[in-house]
Protein backbone atom coordinates (compact mmCIF):
# COMPACT_ATOMS: atom_id res chain seq x y z
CA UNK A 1 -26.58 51.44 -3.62
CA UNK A 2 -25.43 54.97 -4.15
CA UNK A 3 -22.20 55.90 -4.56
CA UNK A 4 -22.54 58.55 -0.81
CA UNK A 5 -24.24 55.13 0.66
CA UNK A 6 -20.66 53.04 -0.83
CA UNK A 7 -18.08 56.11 0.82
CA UNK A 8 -19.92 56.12 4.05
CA UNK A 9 -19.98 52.48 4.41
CA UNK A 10 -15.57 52.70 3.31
CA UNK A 11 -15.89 55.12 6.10
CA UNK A 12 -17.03 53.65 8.15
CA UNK A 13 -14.47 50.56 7.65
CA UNK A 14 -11.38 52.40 7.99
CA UNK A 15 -12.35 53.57 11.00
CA UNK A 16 -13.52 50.21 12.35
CA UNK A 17 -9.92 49.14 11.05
CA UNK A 18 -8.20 51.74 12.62
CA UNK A 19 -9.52 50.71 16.22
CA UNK A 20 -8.75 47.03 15.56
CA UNK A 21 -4.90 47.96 14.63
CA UNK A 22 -5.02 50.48 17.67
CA UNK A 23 -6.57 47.56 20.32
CA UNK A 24 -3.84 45.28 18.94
CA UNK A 25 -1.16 47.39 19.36
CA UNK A 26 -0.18 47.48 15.12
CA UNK A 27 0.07 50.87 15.31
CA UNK A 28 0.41 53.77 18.12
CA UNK A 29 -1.67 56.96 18.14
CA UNK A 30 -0.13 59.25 15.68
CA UNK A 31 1.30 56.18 13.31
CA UNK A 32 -0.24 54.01 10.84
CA UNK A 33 -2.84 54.97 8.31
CA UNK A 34 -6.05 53.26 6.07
CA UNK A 35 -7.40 53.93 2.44
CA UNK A 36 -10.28 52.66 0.70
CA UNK A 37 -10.60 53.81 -2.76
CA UNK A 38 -13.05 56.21 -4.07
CA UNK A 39 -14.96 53.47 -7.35
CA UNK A 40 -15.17 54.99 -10.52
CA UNK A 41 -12.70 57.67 -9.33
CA UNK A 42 -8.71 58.51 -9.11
CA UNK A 43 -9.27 59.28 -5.46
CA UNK A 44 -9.04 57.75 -1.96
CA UNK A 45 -10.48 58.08 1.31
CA UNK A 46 -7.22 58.60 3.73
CA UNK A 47 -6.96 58.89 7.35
CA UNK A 48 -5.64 62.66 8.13
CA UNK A 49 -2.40 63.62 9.12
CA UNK A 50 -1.53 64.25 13.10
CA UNK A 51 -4.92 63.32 14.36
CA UNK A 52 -4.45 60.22 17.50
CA UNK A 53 -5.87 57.17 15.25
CA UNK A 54 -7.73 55.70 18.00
CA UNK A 55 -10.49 58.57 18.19
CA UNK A 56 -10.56 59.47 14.52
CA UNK A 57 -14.27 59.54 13.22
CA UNK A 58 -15.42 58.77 9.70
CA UNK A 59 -16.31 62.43 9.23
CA UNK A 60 -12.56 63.06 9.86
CA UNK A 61 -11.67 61.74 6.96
CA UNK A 62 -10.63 63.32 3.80
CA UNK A 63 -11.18 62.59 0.32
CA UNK A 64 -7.44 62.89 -1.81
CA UNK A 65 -7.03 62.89 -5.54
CA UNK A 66 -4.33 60.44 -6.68
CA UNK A 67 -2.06 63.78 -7.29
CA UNK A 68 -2.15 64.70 -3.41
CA UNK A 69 -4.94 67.06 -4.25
CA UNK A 70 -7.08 67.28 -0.81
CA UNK A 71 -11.11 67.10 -2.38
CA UNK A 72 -12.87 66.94 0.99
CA UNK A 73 -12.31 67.38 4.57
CA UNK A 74 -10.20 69.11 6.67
CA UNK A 75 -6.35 69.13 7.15
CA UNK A 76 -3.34 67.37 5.50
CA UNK A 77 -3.34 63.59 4.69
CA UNK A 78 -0.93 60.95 5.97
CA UNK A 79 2.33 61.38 4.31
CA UNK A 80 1.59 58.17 2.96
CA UNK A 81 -0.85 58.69 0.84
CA UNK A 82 1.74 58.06 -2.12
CA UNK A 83 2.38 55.10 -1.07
CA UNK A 84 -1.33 53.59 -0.68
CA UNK A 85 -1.92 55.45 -4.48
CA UNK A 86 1.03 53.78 -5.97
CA UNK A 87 -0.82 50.67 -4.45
CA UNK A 88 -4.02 51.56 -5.90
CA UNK A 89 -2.28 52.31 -9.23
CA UNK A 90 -0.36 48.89 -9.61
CA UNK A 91 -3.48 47.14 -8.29
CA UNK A 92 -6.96 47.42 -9.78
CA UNK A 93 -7.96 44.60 -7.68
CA UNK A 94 -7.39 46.56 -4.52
CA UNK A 95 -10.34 48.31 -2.70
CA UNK A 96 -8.43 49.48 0.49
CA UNK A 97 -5.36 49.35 1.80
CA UNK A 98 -3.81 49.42 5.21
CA UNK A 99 -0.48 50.71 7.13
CA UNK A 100 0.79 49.40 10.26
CA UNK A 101 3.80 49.58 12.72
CA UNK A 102 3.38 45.72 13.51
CA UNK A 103 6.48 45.51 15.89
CA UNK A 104 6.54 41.44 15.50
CA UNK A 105 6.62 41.52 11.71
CA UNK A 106 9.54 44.04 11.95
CA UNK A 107 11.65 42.35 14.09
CA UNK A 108 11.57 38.92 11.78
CA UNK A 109 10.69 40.25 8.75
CA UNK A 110 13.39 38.08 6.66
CA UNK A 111 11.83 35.00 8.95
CA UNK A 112 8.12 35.77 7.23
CA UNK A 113 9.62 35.76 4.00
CA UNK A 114 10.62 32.36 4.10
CA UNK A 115 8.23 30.98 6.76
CA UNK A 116 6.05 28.14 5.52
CA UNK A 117 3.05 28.64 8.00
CA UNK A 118 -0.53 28.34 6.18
CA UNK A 119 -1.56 32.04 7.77
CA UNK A 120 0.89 33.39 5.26
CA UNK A 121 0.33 31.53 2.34
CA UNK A 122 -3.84 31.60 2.37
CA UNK A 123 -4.07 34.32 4.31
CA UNK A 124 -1.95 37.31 3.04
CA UNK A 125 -0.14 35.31 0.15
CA UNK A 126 2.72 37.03 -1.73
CA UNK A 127 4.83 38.48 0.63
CA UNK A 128 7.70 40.97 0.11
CA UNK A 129 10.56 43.18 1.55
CA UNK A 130 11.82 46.87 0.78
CA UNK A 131 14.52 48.33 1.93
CA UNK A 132 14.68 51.18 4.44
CA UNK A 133 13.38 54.28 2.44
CA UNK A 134 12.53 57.68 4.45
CA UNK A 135 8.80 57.29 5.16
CA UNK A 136 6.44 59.64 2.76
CA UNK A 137 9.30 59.94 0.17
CA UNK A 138 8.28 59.17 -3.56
CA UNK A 139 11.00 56.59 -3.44
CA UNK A 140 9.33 54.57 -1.35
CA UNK A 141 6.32 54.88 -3.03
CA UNK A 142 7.77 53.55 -6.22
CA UNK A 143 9.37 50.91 -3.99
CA UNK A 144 6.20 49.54 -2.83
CA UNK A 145 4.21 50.32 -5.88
CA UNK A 146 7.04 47.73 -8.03
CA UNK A 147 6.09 44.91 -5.31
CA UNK A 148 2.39 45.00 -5.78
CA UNK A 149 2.46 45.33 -9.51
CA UNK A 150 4.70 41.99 -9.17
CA UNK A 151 1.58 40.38 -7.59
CA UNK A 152 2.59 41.19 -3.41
CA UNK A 153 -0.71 41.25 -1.14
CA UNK A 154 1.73 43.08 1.55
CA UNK A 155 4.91 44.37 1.67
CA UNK A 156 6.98 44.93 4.16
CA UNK A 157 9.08 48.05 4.80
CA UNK A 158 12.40 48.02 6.65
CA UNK A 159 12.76 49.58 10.13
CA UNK A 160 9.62 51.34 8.93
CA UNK A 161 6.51 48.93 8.89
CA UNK A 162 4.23 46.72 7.16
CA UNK A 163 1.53 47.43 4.01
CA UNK A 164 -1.17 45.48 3.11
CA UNK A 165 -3.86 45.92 0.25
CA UNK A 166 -7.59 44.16 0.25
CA UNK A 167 -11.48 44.03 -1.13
CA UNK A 168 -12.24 46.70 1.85
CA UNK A 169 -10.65 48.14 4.93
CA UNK A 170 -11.08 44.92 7.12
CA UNK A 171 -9.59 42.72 4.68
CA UNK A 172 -6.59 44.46 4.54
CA UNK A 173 -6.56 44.92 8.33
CA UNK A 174 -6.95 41.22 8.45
CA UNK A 175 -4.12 40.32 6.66
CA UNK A 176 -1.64 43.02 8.96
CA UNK A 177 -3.02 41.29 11.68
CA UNK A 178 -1.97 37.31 10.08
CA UNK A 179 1.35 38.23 9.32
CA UNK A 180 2.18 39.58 13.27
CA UNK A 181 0.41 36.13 14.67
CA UNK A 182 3.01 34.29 12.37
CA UNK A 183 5.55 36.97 13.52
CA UNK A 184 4.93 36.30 17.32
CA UNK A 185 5.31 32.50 16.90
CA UNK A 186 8.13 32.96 14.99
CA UNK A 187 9.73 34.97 17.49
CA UNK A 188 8.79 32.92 20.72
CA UNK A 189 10.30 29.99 18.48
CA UNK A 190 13.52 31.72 18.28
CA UNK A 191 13.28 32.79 21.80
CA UNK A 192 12.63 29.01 23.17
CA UNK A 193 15.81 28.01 21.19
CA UNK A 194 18.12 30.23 22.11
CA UNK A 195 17.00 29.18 26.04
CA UNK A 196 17.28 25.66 25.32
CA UNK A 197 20.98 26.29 24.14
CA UNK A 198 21.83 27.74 27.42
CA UNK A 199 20.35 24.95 29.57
């Protein structure tokens, strides 16, 4: 397979993600973002900057050099894009990478941490927590980038959102979308008991 045949196909994927995380809700129209990195190459395919995620097109895409440096397409990439290299950097294992706004997995993010539910622990498996960071900054780059390197599959980011890396764009996607079904239980757990204790 050629190596235009392998960045269509990534694409193709992170658009595919990008309209999963949209139907569900993990991120609105001008948040969120998905990678997939460029093999053989200190590059990524990034979603662009401003454009409403839910009609974005693989041709839309643009092709960024791990130093910010756009190579292809048109516009300005996520702000996040040092985040998702600092990913790629800490992880070789990592194909793609995914950001959401997972409202769920925000609100009982300390919950997830110590949850015991078999959707975290096959699914997504090391789990961890930053602290609130302004969103783009190198600092939170670096923040993120430590967790990985310390083996984290996602991390989550306080009053921010959620980051996840995989093999391709639909892996990572997958494991956003495990952590918020754990979330949501969570939640209606904590919900249920606090309605029980006024009854």
């Amino acid at each position: 397979m050629g190596s235009s045949v392998d960045e269509m196909l990534l694409r193709i994927m992170i658009v595919k993600a990008l309209r999963m995380l949209y139907s569900r809700g993990l991120i609105s129209g001008l948040s969120g973002n998905v990678s997939a990195r460029l093999p053989g190459r200190d590059a990524m395919i990034i979603t662009p900057s401003g454009m409403h995620k839910a009609v974005v097109k693989p041709a839309d895409l643009l092709v960024v050099s791990f130093t910010g440096e756009v190579l292809s397409g048109e516009g300005k990439p996520s702000i996040e894009w040092r985040a998702h290299r600092e990913v790629y950097v800490a992880r070789q294992d990592a194909v793609a990478v995914v950001h959401a706004h997972s409202p769920y997995t925000l609100a009982v993010a300390r919950d997830l941490l110590e949850c015991e539910y078999p959707e975290v622990r096959l699914g997504v498996g090391k789990l961890s927590l930053v602290p609130a960071l302004e969103p783009g900054s190198p600092e939170l780059a670096e923040a993120i980038g430590r967790e990985f390197k310390s083996g984290a599959n996602a991390v989550i980011m306080a009053k921010h959102g959620v980051i996840a890396c995989g093999k391709d764009p639909l892996h990572a996607e997958a494991r956003i979308e495990a952590l918020e079904e754990v979330a949501k239980v969570i939640w209606l757990n904590k919900i249920l008991r606090s309605v029980d204790a006024l009854t």
